[in-house]
C-alpha atoms as a PDB file:
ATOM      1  CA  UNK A   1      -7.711  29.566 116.371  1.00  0.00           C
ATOM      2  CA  UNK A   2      -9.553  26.056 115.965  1.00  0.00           C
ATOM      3  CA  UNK A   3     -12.392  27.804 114.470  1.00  0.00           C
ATOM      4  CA  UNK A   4     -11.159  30.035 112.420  1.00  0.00           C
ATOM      5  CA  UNK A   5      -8.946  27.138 110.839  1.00  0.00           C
ATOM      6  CA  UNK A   6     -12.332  24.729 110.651  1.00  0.00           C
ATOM      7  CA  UNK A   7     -14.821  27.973 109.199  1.00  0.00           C
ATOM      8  CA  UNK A   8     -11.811  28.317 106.488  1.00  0.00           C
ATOM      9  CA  UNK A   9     -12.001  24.255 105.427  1.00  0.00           C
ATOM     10  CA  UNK A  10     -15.491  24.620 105.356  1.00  0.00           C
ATOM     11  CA  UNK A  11     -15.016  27.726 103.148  1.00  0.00           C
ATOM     12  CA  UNK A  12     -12.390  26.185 100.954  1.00  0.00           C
ATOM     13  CA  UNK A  13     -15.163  23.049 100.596  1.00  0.00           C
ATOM     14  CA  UNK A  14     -17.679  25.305  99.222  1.00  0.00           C
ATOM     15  CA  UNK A  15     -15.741  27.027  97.251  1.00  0.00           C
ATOM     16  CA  UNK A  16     -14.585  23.941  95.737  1.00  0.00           C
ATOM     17  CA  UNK A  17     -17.758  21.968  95.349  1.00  0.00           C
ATOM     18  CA  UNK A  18     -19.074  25.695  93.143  1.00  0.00           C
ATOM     19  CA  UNK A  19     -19.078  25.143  89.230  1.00  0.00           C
ATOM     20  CA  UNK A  20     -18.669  29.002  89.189  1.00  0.00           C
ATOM     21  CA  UNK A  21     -16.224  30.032  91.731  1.00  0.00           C
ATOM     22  CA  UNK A  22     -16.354  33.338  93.367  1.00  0.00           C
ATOM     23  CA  UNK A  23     -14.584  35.750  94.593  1.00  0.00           C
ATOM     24  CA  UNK A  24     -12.648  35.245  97.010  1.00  0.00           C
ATOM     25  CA  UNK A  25     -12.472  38.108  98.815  1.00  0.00           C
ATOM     26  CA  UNK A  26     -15.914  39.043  98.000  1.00  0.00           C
ATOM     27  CA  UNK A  27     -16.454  35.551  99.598  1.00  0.00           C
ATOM     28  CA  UNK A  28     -14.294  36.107 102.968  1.00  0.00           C
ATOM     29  CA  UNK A  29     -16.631  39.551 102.979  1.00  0.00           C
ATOM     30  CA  UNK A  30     -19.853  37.568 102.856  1.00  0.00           C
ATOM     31  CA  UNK A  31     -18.849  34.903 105.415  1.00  0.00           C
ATOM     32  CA  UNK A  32     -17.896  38.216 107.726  1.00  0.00           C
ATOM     33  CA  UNK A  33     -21.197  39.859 107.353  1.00  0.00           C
ATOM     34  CA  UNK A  34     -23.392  36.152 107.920  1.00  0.00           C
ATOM     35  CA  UNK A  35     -21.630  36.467 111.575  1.00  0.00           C
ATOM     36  CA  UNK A  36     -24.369  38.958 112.132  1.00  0.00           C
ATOM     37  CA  UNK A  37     -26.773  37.961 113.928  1.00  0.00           C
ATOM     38  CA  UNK A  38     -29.538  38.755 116.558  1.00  0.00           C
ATOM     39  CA  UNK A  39     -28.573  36.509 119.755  1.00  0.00           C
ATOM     40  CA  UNK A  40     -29.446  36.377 123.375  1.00  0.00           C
ATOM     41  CA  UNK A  41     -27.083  35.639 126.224  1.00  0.00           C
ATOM     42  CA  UNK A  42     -26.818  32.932 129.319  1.00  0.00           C
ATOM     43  CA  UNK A  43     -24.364  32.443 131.803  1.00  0.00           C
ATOM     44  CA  UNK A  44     -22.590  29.528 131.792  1.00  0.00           C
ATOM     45  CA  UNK A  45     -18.844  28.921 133.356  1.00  0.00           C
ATOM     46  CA  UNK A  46     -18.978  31.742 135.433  1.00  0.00           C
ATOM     47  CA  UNK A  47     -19.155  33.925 132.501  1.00  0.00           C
ATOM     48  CA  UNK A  48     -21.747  35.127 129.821  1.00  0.00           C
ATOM     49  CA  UNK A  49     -21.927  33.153 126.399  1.00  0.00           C
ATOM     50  CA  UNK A  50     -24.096  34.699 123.477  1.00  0.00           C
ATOM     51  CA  UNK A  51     -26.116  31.935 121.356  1.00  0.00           C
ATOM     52  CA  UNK A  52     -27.250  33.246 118.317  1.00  0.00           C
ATOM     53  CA  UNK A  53     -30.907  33.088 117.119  1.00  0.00           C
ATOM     54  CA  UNK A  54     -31.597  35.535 113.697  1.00  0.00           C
ATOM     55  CA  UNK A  55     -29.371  35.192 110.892  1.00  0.00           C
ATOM     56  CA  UNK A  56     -29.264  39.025 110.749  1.00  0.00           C
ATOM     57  CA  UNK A  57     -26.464  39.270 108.103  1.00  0.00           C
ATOM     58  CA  UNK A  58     -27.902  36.346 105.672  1.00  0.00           C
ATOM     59  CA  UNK A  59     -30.833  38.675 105.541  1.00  0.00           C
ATOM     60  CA  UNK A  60     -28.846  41.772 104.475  1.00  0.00           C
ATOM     61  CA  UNK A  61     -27.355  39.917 102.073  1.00  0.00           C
ATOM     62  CA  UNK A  62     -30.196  38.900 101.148  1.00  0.00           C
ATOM     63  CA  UNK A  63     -32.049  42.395 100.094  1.00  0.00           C
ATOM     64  CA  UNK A  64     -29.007  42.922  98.428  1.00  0.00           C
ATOM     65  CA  UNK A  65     -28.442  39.976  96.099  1.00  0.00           C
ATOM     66  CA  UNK A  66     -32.627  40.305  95.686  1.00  0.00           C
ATOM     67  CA  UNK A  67     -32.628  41.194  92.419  1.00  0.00           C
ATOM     68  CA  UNK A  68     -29.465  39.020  91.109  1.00  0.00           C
ATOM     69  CA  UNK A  69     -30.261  35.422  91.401  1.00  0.00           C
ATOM     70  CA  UNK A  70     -26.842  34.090  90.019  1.00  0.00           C
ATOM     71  CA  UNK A  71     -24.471  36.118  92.499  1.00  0.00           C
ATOM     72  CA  UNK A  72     -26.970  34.850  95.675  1.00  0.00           C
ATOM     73  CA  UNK A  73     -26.495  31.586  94.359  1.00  0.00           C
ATOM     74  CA  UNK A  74     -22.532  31.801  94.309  1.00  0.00           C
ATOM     75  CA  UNK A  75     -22.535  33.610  98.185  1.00  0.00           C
ATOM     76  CA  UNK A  76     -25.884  31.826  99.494  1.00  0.00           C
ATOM     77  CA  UNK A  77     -23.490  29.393 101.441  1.00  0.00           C
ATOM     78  CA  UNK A  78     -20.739  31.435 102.512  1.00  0.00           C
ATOM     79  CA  UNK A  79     -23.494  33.831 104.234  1.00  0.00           C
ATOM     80  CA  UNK A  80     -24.941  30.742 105.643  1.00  0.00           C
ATOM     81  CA  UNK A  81     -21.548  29.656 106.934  1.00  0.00           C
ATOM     82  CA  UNK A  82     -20.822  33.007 108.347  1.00  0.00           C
ATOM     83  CA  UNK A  83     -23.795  32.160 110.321  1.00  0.00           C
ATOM     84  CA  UNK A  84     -23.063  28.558 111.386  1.00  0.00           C
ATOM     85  CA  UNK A  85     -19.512  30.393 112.434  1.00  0.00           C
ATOM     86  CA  UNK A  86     -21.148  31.897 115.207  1.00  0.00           C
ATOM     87  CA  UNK A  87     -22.039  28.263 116.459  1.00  0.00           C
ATOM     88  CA  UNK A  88     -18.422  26.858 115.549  1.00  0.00           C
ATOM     89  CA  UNK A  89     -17.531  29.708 118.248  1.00  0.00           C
ATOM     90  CA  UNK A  90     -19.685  29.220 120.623  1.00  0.00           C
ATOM     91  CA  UNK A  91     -18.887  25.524 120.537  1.00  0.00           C
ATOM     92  CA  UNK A  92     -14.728  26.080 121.037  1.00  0.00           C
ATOM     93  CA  UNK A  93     -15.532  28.459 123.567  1.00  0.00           C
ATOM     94  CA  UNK A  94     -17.284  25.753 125.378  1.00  0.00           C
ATOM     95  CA  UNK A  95     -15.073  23.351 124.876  1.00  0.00           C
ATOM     96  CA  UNK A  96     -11.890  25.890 126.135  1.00  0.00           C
ATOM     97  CA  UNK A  97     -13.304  26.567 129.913  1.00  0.00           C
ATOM     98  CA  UNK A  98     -13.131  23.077 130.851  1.00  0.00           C
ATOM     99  CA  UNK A  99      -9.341  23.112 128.948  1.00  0.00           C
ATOM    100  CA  UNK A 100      -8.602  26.146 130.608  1.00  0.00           C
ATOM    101  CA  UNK A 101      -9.071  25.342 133.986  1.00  0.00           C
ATOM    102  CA  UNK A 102      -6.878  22.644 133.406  1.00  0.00           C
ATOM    103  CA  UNK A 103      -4.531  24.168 132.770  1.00  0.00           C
ATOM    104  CA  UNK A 104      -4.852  27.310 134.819  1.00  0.00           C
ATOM    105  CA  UNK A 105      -6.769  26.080 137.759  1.00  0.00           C
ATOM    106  CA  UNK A 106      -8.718  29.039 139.516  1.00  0.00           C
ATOM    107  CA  UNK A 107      -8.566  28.001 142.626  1.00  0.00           C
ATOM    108  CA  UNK A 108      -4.128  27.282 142.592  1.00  0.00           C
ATOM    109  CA  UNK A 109      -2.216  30.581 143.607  1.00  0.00           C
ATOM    110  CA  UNK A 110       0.510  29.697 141.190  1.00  0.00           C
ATOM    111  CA  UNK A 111      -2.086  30.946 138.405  1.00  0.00           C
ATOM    112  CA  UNK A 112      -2.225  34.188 138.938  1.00  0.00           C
ATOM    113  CA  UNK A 113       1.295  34.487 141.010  1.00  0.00           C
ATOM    114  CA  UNK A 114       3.502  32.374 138.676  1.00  0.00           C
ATOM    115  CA  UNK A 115       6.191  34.309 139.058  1.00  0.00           C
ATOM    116  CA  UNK A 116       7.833  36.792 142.216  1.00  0.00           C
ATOM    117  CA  UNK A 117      11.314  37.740 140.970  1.00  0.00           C
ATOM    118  CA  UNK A 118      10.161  41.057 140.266  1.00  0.00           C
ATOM    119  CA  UNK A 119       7.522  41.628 143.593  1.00  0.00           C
ATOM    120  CA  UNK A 120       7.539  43.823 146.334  1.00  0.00           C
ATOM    121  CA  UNK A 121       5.369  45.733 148.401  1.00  0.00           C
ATOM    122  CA  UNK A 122       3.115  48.876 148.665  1.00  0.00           C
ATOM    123  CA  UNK A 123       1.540  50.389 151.478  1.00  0.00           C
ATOM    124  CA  UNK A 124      -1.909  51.247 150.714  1.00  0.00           C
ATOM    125  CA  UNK A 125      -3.056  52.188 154.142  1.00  0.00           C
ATOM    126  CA  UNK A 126      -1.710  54.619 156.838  1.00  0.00           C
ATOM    127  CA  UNK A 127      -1.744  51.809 159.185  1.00  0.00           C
ATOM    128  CA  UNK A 128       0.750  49.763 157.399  1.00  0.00           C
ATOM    129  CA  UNK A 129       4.023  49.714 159.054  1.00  0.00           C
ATOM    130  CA  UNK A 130       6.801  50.388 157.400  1.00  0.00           C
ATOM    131  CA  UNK A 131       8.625  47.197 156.539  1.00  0.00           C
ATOM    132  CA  UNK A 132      10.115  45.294 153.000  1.00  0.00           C
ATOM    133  CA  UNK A 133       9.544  41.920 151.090  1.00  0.00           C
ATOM    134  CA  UNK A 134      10.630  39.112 152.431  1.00  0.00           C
ATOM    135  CA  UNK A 135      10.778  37.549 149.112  1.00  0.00           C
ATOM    136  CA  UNK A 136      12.952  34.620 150.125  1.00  0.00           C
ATOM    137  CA  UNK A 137       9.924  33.664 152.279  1.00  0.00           C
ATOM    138  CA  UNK A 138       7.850  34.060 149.798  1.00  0.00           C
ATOM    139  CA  UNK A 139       9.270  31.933 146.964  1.00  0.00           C
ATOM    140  CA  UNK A 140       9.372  29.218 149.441  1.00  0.00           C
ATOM    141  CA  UNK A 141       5.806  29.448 150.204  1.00  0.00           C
ATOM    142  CA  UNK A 142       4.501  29.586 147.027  1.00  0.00           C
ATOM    143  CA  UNK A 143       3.684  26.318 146.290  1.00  0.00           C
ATOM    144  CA  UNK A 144       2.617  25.302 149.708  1.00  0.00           C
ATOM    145  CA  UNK A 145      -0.242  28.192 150.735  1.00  0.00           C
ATOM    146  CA  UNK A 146      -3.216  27.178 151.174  1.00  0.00           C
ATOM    147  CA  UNK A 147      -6.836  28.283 150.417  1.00  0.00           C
ATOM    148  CA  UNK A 148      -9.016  29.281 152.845  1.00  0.00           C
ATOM    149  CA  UNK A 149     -12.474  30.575 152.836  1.00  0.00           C
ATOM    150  CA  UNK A 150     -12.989  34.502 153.463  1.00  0.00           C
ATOM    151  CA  UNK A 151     -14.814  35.041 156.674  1.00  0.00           C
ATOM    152  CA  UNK A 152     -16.290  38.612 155.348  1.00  0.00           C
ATOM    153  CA  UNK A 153     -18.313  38.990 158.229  1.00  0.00           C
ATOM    154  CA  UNK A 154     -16.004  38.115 160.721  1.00  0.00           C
ATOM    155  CA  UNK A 155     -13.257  40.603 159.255  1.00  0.00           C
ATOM    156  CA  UNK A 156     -16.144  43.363 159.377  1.00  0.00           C
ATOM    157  CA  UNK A 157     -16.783  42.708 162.901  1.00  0.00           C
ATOM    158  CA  UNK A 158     -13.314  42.279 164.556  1.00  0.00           C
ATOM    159  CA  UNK A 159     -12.612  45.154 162.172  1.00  0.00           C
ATOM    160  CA  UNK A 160     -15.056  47.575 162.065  1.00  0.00           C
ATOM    161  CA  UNK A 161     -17.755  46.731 164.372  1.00  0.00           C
ATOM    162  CA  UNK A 162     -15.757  46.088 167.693  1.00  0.00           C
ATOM    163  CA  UNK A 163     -13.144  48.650 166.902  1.00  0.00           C
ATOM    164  CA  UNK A 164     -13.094  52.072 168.132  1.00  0.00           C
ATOM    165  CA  UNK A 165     -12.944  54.358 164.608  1.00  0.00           C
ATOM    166  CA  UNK A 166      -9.704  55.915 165.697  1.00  0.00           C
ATOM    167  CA  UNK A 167      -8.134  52.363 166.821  1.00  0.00           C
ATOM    168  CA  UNK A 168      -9.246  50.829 163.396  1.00  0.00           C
ATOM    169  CA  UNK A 169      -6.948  49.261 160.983  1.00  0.00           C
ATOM    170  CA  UNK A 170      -6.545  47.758 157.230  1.00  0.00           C
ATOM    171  CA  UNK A 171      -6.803  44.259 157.214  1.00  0.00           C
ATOM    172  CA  UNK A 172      -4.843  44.267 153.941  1.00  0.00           C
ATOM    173  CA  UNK A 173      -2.687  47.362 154.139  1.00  0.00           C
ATOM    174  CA  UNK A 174      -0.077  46.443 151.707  1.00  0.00           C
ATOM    175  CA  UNK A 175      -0.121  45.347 148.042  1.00  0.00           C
ATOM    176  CA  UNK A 176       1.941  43.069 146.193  1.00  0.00           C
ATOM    177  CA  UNK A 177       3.570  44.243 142.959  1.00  0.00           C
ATOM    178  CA  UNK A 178       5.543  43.267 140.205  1.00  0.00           C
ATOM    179  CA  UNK A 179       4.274  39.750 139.940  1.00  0.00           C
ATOM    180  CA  UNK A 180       3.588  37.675 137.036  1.00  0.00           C
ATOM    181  CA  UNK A 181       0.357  35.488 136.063  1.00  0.00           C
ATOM    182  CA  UNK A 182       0.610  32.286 134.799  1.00  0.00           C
ATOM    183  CA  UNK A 183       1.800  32.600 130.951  1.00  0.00           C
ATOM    184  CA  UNK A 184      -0.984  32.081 128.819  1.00  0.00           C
ATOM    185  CA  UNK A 185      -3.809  32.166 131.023  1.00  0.00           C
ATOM    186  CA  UNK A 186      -4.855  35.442 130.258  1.00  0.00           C
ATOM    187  CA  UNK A 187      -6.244  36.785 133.571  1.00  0.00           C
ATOM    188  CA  UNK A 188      -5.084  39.590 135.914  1.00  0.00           C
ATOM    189  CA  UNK A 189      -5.496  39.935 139.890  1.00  0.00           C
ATOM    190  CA  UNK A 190      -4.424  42.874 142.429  1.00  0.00           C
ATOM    191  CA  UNK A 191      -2.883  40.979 145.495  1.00  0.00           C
ATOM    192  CA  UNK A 192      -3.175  42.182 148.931  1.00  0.00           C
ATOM    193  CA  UNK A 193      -1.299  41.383 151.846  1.00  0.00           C
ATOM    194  CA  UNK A 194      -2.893  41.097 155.139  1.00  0.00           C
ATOM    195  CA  UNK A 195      -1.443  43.029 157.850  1.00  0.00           C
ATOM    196  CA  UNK A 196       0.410  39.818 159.711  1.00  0.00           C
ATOM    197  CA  UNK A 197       2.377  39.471 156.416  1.00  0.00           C
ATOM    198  CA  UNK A 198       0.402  35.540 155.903  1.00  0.00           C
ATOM    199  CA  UNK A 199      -2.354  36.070 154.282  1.00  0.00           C
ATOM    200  CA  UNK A 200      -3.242  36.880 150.171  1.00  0.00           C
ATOM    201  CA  UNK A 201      -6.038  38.265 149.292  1.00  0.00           C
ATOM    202  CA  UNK A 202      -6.163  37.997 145.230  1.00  0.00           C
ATOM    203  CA  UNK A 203      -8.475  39.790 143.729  1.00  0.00           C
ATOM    204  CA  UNK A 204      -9.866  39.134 140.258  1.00  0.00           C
ATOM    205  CA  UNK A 205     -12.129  40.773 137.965  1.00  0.00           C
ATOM    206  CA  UNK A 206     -14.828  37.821 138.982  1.00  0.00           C
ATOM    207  CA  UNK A 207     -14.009  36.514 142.348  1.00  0.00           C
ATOM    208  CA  UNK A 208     -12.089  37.077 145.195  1.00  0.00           C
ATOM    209  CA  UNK A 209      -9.210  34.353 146.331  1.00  0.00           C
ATOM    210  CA  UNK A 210      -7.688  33.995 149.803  1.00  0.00           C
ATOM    211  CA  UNK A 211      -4.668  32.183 150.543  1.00  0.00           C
ATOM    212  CA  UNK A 212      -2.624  31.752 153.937  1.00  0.00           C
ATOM    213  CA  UNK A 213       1.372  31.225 154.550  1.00  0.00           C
ATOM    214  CA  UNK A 214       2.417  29.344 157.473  1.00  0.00           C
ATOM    215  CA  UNK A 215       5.254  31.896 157.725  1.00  0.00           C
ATOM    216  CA  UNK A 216       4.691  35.764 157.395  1.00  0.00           C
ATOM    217  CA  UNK A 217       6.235  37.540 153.817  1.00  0.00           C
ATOM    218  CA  UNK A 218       7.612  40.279 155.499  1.00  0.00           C
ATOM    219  CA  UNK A 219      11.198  41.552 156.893  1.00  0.00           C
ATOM    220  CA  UNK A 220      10.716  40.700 160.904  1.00  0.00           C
ATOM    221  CA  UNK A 221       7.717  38.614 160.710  1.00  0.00           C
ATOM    222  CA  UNK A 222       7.164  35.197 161.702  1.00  0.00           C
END
């Protein structure tokens, strides 16, 4: 929204600063098409940015204002500006991550379990027993689970490995539904329960999160 509001001041500048004034919707138009532009992308934050190299709409406008020298003269800038837009982007996108993990820390629980009232649980595995939220338990807990790191080859082992195949069970049979990310942070995550009813295993469309209760989440655990 900071962009958008600093492209239109620099808009309303030119537009000022013009003896001949343009259109201005013919303007907004030409500002829209100078976002084109040939770029190339790099991570950076755990994401993928896109930094833009050939002004790919200034050129279009370009070969079409080629043969009327007074109309490229009134939109030269505003293509040029749609252009520089894609920096002004790139630049509050930048600038957000380290915001947004501020706020919305990826590595808290309360970020992408801010709110329970509405949770309970699924079996996703035969091997689940049959059992019901302890969601009393798990309010309490919220705030106080901690992180822990994901022992993936461990799990496979004492899972998998060491287990006869008709003895083997889910680690996480159960999901957790009907929970609410932190407003504003604009993530989602599937949350898993682990079979003792104390561990979390959030998973996200980038990593995976695990988190452990000192007291199990379910009716008739400990």
């Amino acid at each position: 929204m900071l962009a958008i509001i600093m492209i239109g001041v620099l808009a309303y500048h030119i537009y000022k600063k013009q003896d001949e004034k343009p259109k201005k919707w013919k303007a907004v138009i030409v500002i829209i098409i100078g976002l084109f532009s040939f770029s190339i992308t790099i991570p950076a934050f755990d994401t993928f940015v896109k930094i833009s190299i050939l002004p790919l709409g200034v050129w279009i406008l370009y070969f079409i204002y080629r043969n009327k020298v007074e109309k490229w003269a009134k939109y030269r800038r505003f293509a040029w500006l749609g252009f520089i837009s894609n920096f002004i982007f790139l630049a509050a996108a930048l600038l957000s991550f380290p915001l947004q993990n501020t706020l919305y820390p990826e590595n808290e629980l309360s970020t992408y379990m801010a709110s329970v009232k509405e949770a309970e649980i699924v079996s996703t595995h035969p091997s689940a027993k049959k059992g019901q939220l302890n969601k009393k338990s798990l309010e309490s807990q919220l705030n106080s689970m901690r992180k822990d790191s994901i022992p993936s080859e461990e799990w496979y082992y004492n899972t998998v490995v060491n287990v006869e195949p008709a003895d083997r069970k889910e680690r996480f049979p159960y999901q957790l539904t009907g929970t609410e990310t932190k407003w504003g942070s604009g993530t989602s995550a599937v949350i898993y329960v682990e079979e003792d009813g104390k561990g979390l295993l959030v998973w996200t469309p980038t990593k995976q999160l695990y988190y452990r209760a000192d007291f199990s989440i379910l009716e008739g655990g400990r």
